[in-house]
PDB file of N, CA and C in Angstrom:
ATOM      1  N   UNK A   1      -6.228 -20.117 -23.929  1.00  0.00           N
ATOM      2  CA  UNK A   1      -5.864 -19.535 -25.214  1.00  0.00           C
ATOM      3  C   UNK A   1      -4.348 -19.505 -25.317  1.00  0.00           C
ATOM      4  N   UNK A   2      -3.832 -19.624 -26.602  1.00  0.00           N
ATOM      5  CA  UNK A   2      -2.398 -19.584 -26.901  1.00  0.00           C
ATOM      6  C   UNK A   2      -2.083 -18.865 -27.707  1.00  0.00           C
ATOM      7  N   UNK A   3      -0.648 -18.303 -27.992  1.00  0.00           N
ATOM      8  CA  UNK A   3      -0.194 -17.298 -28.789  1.00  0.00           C
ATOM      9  C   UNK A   3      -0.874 -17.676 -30.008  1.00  0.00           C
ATOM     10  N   UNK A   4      -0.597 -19.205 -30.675  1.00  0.00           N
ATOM     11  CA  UNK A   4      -0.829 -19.314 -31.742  1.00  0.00           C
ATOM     12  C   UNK A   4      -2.521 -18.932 -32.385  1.00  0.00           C
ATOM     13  N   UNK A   5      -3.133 -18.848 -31.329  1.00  0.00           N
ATOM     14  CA  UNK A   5      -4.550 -18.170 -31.585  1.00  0.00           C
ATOM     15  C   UNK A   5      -4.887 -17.064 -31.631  1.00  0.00           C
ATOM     16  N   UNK A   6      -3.371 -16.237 -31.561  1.00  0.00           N
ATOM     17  CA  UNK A   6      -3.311 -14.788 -31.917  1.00  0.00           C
ATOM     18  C   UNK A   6      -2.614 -14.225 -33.059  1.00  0.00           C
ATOM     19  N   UNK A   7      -3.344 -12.854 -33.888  1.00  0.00           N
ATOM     20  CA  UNK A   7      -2.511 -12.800 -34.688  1.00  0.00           C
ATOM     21  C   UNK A   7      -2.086 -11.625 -34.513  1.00  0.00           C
ATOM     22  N   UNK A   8      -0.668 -11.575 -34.243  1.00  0.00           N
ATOM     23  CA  UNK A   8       0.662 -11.299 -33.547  1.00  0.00           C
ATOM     24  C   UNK A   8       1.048  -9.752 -34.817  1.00  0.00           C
ATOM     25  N   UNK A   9       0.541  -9.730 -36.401  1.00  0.00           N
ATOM     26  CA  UNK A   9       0.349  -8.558 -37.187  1.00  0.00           C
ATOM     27  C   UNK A   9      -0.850  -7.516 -36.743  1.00  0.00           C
ATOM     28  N   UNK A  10      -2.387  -8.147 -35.899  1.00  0.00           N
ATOM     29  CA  UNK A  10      -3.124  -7.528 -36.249  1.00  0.00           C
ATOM     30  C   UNK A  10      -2.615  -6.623 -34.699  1.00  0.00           C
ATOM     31  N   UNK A  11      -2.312  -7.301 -33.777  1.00  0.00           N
ATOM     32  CA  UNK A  11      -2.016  -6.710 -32.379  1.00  0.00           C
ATOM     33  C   UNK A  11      -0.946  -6.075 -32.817  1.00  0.00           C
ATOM     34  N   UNK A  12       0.249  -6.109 -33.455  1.00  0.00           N
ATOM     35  CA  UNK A  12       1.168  -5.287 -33.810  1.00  0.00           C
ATOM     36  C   UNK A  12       1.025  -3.780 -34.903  1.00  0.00           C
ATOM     37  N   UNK A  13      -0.171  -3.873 -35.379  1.00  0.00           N
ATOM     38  CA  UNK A  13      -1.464  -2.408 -35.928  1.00  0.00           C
ATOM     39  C   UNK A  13      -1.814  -2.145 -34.538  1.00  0.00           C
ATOM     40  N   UNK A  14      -2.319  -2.541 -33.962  1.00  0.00           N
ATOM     41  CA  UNK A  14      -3.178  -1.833 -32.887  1.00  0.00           C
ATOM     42  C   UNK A  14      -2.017  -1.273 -31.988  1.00  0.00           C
ATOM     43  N   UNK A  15      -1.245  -1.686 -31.895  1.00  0.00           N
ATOM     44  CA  UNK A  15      -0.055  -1.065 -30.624  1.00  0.00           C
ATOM     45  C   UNK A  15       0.744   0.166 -31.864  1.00  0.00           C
ATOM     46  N   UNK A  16       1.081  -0.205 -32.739  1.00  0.00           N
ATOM     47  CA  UNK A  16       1.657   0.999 -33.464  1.00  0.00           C
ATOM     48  C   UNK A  16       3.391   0.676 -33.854  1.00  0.00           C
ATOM     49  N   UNK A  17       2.879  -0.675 -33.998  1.00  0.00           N
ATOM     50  CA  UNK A  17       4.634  -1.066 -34.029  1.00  0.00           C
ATOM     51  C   UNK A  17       4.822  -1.864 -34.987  1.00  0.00           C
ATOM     52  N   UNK A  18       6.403  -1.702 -35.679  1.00  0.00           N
ATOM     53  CA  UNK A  18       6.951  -2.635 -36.585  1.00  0.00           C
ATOM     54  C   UNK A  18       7.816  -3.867 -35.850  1.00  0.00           C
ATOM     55  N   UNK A  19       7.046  -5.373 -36.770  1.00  0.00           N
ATOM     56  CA  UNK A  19       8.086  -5.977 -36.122  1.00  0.00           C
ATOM     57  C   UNK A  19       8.991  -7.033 -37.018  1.00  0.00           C
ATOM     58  N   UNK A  20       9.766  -7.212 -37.040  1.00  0.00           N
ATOM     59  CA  UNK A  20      10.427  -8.013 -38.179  1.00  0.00           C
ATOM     60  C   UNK A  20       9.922  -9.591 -37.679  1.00  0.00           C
ATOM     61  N   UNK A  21      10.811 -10.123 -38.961  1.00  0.00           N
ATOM     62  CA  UNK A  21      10.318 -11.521 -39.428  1.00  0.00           C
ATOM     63  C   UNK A  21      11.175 -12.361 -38.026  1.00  0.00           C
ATOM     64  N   UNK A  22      11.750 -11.699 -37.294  1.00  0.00           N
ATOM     65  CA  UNK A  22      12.328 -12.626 -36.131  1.00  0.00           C
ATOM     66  C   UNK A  22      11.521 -12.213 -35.117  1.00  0.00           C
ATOM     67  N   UNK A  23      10.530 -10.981 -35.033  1.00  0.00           N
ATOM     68  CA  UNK A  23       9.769 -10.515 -33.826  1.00  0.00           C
ATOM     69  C   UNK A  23       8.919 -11.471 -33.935  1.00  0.00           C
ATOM     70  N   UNK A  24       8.216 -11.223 -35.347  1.00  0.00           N
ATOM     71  CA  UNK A  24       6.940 -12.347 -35.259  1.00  0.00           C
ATOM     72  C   UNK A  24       7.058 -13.768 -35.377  1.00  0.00           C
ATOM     73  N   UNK A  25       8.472 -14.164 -35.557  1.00  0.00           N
ATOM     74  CA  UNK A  25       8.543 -15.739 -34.958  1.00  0.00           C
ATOM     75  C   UNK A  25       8.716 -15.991 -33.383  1.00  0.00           C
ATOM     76  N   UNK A  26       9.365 -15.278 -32.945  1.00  0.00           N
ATOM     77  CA  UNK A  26       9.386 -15.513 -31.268  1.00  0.00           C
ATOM     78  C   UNK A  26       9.164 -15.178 -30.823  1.00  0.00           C
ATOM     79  N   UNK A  27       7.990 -14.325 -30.810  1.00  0.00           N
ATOM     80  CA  UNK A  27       6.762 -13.149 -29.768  1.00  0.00           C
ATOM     81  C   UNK A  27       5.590 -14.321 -29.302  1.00  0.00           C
ATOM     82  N   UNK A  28       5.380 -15.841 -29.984  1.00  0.00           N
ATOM     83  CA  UNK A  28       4.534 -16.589 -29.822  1.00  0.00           C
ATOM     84  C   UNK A  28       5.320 -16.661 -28.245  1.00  0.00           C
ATOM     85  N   UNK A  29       6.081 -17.222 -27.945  1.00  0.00           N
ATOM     86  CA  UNK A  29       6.523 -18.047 -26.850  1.00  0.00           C
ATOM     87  C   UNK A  29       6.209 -17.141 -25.516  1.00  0.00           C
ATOM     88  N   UNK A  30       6.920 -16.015 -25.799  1.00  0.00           N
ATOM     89  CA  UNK A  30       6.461 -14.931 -23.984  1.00  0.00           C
ATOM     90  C   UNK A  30       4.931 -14.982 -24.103  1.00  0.00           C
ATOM     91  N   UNK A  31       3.979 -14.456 -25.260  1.00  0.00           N
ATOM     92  CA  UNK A  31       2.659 -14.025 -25.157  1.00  0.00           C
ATOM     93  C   UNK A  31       1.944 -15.737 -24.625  1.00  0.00           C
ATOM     94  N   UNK A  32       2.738 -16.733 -25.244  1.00  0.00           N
ATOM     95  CA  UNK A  32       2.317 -17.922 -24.045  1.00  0.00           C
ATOM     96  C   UNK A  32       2.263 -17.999 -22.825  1.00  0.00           C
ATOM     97  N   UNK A  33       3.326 -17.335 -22.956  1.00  0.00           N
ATOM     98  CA  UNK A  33       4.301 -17.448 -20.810  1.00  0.00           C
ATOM     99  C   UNK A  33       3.074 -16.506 -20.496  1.00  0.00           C
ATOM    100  N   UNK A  34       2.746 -15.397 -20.692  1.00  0.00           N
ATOM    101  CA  UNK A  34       2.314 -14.133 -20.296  1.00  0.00           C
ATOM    102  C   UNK A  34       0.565 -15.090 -20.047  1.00  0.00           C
ATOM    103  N   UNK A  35      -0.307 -15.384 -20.906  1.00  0.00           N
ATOM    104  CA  UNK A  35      -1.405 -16.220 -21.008  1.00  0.00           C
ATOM    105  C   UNK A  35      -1.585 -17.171 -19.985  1.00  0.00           C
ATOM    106  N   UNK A  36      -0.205 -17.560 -19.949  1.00  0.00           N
ATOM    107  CA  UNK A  36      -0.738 -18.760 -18.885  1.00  0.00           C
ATOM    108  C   UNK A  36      -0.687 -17.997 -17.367  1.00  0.00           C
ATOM    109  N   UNK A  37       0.338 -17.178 -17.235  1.00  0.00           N
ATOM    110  CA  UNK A  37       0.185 -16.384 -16.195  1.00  0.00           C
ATOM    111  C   UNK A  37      -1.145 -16.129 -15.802  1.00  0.00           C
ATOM    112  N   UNK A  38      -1.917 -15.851 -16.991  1.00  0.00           N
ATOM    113  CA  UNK A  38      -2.721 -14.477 -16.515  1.00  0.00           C
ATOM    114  C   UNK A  38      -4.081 -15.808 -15.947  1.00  0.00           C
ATOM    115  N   UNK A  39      -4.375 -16.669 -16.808  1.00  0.00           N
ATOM    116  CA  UNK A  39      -4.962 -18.124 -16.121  1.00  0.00           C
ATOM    117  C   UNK A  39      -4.613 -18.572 -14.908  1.00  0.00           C
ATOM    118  N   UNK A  40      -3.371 -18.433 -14.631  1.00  0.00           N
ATOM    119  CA  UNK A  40      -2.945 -18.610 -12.866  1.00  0.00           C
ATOM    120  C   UNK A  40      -3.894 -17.822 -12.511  1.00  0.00           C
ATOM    121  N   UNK A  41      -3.568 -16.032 -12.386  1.00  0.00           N
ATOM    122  CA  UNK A  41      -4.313 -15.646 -11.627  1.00  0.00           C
ATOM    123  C   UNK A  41      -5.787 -15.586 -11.811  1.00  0.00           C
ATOM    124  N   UNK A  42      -6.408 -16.046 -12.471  1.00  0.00           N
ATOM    125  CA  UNK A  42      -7.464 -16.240 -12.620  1.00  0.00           C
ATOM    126  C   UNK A  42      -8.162 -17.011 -11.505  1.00  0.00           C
ATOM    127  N   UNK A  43      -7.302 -18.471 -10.945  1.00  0.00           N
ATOM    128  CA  UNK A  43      -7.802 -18.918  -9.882  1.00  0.00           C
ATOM    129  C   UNK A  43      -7.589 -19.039  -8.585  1.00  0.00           C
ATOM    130  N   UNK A  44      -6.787 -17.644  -8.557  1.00  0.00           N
ATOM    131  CA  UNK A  44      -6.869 -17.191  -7.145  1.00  0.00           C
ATOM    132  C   UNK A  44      -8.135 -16.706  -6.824  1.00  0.00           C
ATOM    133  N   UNK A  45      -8.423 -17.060  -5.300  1.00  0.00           N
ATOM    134  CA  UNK A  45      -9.799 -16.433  -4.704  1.00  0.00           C
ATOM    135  C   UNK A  45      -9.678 -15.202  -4.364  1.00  0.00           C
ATOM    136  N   UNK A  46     -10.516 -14.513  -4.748  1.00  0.00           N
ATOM    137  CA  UNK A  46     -10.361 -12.948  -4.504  1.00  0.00           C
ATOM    138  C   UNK A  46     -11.587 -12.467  -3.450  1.00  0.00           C
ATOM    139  N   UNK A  47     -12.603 -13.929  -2.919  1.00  0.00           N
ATOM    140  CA  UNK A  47     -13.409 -13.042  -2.553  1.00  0.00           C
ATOM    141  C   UNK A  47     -13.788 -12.291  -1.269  1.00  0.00           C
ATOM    142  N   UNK A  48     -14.350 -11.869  -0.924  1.00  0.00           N
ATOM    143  CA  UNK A  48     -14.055 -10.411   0.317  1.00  0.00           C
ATOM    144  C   UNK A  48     -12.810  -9.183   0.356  1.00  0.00           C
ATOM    145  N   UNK A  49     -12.059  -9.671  -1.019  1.00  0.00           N
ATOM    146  CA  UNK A  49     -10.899  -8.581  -1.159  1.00  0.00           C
ATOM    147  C   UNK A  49     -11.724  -7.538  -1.874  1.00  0.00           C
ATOM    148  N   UNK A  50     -11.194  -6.388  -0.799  1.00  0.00           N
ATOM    149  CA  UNK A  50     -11.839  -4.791  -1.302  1.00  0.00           C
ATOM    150  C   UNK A  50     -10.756  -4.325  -2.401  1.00  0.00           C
ATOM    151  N   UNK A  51     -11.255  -4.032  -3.341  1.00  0.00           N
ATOM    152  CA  UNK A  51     -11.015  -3.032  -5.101  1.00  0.00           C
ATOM    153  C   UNK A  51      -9.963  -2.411  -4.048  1.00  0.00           C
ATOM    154  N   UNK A  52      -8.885  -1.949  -4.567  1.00  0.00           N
ATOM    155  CA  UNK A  52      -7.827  -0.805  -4.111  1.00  0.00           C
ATOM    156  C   UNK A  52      -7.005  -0.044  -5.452  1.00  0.00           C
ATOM    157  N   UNK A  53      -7.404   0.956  -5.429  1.00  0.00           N
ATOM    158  CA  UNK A  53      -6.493   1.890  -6.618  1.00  0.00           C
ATOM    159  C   UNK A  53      -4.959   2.314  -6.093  1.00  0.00           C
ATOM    160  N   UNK A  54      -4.419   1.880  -5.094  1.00  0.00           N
ATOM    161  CA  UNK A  54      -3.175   2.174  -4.531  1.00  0.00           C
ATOM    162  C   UNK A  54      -2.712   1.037  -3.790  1.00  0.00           C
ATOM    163  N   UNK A  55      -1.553   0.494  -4.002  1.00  0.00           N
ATOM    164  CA  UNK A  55      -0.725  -0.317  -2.935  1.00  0.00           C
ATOM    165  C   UNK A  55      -0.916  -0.260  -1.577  1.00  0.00           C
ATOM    166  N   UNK A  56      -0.517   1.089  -1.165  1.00  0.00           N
ATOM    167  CA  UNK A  56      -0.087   1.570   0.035  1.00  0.00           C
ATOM    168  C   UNK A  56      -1.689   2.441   0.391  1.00  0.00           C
ATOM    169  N   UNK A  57      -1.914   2.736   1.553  1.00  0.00           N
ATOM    170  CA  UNK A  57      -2.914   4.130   1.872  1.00  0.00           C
ATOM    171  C   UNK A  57      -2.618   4.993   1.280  1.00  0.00           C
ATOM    172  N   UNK A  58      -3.677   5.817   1.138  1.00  0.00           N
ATOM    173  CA  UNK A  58      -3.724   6.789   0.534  1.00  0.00           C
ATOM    174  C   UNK A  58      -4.037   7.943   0.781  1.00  0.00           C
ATOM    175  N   UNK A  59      -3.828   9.124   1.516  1.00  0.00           N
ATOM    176  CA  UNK A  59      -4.876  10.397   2.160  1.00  0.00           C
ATOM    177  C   UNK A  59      -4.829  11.687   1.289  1.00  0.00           C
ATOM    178  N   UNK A  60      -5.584  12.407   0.899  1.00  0.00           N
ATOM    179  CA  UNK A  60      -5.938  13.506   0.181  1.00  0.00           C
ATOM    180  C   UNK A  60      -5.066  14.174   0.485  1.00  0.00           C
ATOM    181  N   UNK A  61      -4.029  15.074  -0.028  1.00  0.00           N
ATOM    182  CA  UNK A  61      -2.959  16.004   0.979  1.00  0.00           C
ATOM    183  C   UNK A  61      -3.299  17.602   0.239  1.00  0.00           C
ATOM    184  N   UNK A  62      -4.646  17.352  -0.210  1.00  0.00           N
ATOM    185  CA  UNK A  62      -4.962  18.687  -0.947  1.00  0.00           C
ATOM    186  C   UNK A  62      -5.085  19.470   0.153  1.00  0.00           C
ATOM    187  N   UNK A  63      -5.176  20.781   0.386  1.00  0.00           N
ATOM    188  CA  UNK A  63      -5.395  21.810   0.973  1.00  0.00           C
ATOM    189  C   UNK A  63      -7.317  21.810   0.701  1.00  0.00           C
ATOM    190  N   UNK A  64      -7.987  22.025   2.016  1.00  0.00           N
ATOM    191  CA  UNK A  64      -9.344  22.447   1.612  1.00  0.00           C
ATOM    192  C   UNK A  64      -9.515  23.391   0.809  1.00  0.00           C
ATOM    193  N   UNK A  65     -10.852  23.270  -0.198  1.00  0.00           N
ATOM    194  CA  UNK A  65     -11.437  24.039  -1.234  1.00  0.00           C
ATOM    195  C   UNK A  65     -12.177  24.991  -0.284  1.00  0.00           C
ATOM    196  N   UNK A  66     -11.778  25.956  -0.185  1.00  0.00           N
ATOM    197  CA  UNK A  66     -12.582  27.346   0.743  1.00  0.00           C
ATOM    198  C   UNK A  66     -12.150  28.684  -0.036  1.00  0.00           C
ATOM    199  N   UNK A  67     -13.386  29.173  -0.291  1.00  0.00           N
ATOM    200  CA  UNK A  67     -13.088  30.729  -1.036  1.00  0.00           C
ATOM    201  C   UNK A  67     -12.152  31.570  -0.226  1.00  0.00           C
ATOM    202  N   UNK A  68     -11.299  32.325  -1.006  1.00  0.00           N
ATOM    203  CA  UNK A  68     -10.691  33.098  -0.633  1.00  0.00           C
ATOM    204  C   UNK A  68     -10.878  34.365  -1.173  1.00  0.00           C
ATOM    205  N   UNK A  69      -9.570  35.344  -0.757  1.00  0.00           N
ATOM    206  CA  UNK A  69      -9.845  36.731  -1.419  1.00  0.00           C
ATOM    207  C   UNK A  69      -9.176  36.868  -2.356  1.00  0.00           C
ATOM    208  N   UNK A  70     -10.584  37.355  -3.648  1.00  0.00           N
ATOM    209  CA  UNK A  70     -10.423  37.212  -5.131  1.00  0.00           C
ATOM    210  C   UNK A  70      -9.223  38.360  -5.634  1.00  0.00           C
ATOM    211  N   UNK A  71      -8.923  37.887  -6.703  1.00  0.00           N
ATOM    212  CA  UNK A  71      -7.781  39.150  -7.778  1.00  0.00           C
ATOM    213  C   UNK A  71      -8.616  40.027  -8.201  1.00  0.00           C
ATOM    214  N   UNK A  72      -8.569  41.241  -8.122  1.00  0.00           N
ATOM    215  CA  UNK A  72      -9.091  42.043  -9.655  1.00  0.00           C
ATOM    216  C   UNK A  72      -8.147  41.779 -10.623  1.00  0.00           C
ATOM    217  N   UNK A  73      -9.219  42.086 -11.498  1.00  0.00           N
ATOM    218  CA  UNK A  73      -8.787  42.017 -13.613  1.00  0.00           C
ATOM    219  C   UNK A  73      -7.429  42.802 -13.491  1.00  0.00           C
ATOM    220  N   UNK A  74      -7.252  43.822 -12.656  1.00  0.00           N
ATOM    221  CA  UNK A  74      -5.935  44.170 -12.758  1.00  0.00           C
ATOM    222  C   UNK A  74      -4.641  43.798 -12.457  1.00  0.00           C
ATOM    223  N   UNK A  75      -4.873  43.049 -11.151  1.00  0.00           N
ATOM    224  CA  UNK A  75      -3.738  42.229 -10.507  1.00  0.00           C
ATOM    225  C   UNK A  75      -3.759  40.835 -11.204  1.00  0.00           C
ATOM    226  N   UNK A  76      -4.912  40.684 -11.777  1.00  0.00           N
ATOM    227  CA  UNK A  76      -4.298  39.147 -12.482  1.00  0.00           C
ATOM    228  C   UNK A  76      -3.541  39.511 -13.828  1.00  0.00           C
ATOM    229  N   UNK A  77      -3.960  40.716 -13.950  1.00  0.00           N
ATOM    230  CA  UNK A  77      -3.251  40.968 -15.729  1.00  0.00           C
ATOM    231  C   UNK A  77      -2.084  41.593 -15.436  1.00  0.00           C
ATOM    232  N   UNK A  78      -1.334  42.034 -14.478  1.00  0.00           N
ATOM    233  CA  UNK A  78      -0.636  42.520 -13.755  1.00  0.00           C
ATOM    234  C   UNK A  78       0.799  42.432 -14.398  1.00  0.00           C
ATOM    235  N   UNK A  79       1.103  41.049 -14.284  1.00  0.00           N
ATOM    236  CA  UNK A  79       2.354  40.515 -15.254  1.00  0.00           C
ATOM    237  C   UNK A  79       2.101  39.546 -16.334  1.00  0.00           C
ATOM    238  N   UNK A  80       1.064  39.822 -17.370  1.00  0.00           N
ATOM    239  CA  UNK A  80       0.697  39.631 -18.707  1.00  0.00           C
ATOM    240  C   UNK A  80       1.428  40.295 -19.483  1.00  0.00           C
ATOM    241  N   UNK A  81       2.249  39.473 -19.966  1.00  0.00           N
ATOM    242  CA  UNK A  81       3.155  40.239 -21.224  1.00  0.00           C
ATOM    243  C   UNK A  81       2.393  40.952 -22.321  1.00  0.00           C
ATOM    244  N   UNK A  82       1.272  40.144 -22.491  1.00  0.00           N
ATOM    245  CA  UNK A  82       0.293  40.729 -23.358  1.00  0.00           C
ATOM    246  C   UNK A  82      -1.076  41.083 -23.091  1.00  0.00           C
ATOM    247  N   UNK A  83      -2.086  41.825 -23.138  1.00  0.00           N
ATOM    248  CA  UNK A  83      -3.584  41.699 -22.442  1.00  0.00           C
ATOM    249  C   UNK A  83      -4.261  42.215 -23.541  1.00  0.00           C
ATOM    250  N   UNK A  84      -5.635  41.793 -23.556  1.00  0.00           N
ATOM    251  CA  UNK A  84      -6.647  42.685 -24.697  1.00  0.00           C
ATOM    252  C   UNK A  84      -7.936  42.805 -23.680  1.00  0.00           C
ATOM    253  N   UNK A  85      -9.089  43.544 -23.704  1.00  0.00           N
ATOM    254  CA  UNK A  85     -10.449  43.639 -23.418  1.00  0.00           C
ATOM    255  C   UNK A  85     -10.198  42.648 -21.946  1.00  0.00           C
ATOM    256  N   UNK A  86      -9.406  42.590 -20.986  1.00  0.00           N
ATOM    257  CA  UNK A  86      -9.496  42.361 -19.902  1.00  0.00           C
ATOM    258  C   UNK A  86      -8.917  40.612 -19.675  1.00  0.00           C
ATOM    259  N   UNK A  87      -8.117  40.198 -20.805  1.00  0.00           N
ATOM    260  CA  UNK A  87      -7.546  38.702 -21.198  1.00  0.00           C
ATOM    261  C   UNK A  87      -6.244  38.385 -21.123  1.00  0.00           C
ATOM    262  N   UNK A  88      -5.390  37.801 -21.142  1.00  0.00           N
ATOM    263  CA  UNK A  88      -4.118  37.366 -21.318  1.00  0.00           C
ATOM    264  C   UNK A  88      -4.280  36.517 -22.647  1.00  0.00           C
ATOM    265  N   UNK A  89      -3.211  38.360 -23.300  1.00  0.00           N
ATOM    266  CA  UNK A  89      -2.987  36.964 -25.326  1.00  0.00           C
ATOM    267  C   UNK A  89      -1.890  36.110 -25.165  1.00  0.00           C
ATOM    268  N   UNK A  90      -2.625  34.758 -25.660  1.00  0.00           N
ATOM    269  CA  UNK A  90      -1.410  33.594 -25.621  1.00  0.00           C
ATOM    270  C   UNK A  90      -1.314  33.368 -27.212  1.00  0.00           C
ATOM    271  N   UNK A  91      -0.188  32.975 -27.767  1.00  0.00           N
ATOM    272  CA  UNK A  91       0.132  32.701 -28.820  1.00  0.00           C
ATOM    273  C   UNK A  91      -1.000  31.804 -29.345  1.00  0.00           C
ATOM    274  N   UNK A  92      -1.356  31.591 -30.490  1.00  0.00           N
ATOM    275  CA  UNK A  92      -2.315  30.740 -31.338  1.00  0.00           C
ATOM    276  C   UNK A  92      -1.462  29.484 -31.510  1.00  0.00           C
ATOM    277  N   UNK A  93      -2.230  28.702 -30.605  1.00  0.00           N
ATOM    278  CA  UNK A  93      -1.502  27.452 -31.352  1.00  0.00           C
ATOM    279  C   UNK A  93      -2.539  26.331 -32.103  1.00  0.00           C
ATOM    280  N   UNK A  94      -3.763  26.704 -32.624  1.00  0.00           N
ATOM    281  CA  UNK A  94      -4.563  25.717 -33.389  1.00  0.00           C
ATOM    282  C   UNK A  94      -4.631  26.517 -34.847  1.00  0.00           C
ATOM    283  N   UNK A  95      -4.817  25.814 -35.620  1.00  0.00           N
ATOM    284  CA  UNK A  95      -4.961  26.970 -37.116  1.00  0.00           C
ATOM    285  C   UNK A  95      -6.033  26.643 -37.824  1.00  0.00           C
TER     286      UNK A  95
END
């Protein structure tokens, strides 16, 4: 596929962008470069390569999920600038 089999207004709606009459004459040529790229990698062999969501390793550095000892309603409302019926009032921000 080639730029020219794209239309370069309707992808420029979908991304959210204006482009002038010099964007949309020479946006054909990279979205070529970029196409043919992406056909290179297309025929690289990938197979026995394991899926990886990270470059590098990766290890959980969360702290274990283990119950601890809970707040009362009082110590959590403790430094609530504001409280009602046992809550922290936060400003309204939907209307």
């Amino acid at each position: 596929m080639t730029a020219e089999h794209i239309d370069i207004d309707h992808i420029a709606m979908l991304c959210r962008i204006a482009l002038s009459d010099e964007e949309r004459r020479t946006l054909p040529g990279p979205i070529d470069t970029m196409l043919a790229y992406v056909q290179q990698l297309k025929t690289v062999n990938i197979q026995g390569v394991e899926p990886t969501l990270h470059a590098l390793e990766w290890n959980n550095a969360l702290r274990a999920d283990n119950p601890g000892e809970n707040f009362s309603a009082e110590m959590a409302l403790m430094n609530a600038p504001e409280q009602k019926n046992n809550q922290i009032v936060v400003p309204r921000i939907v209307e």
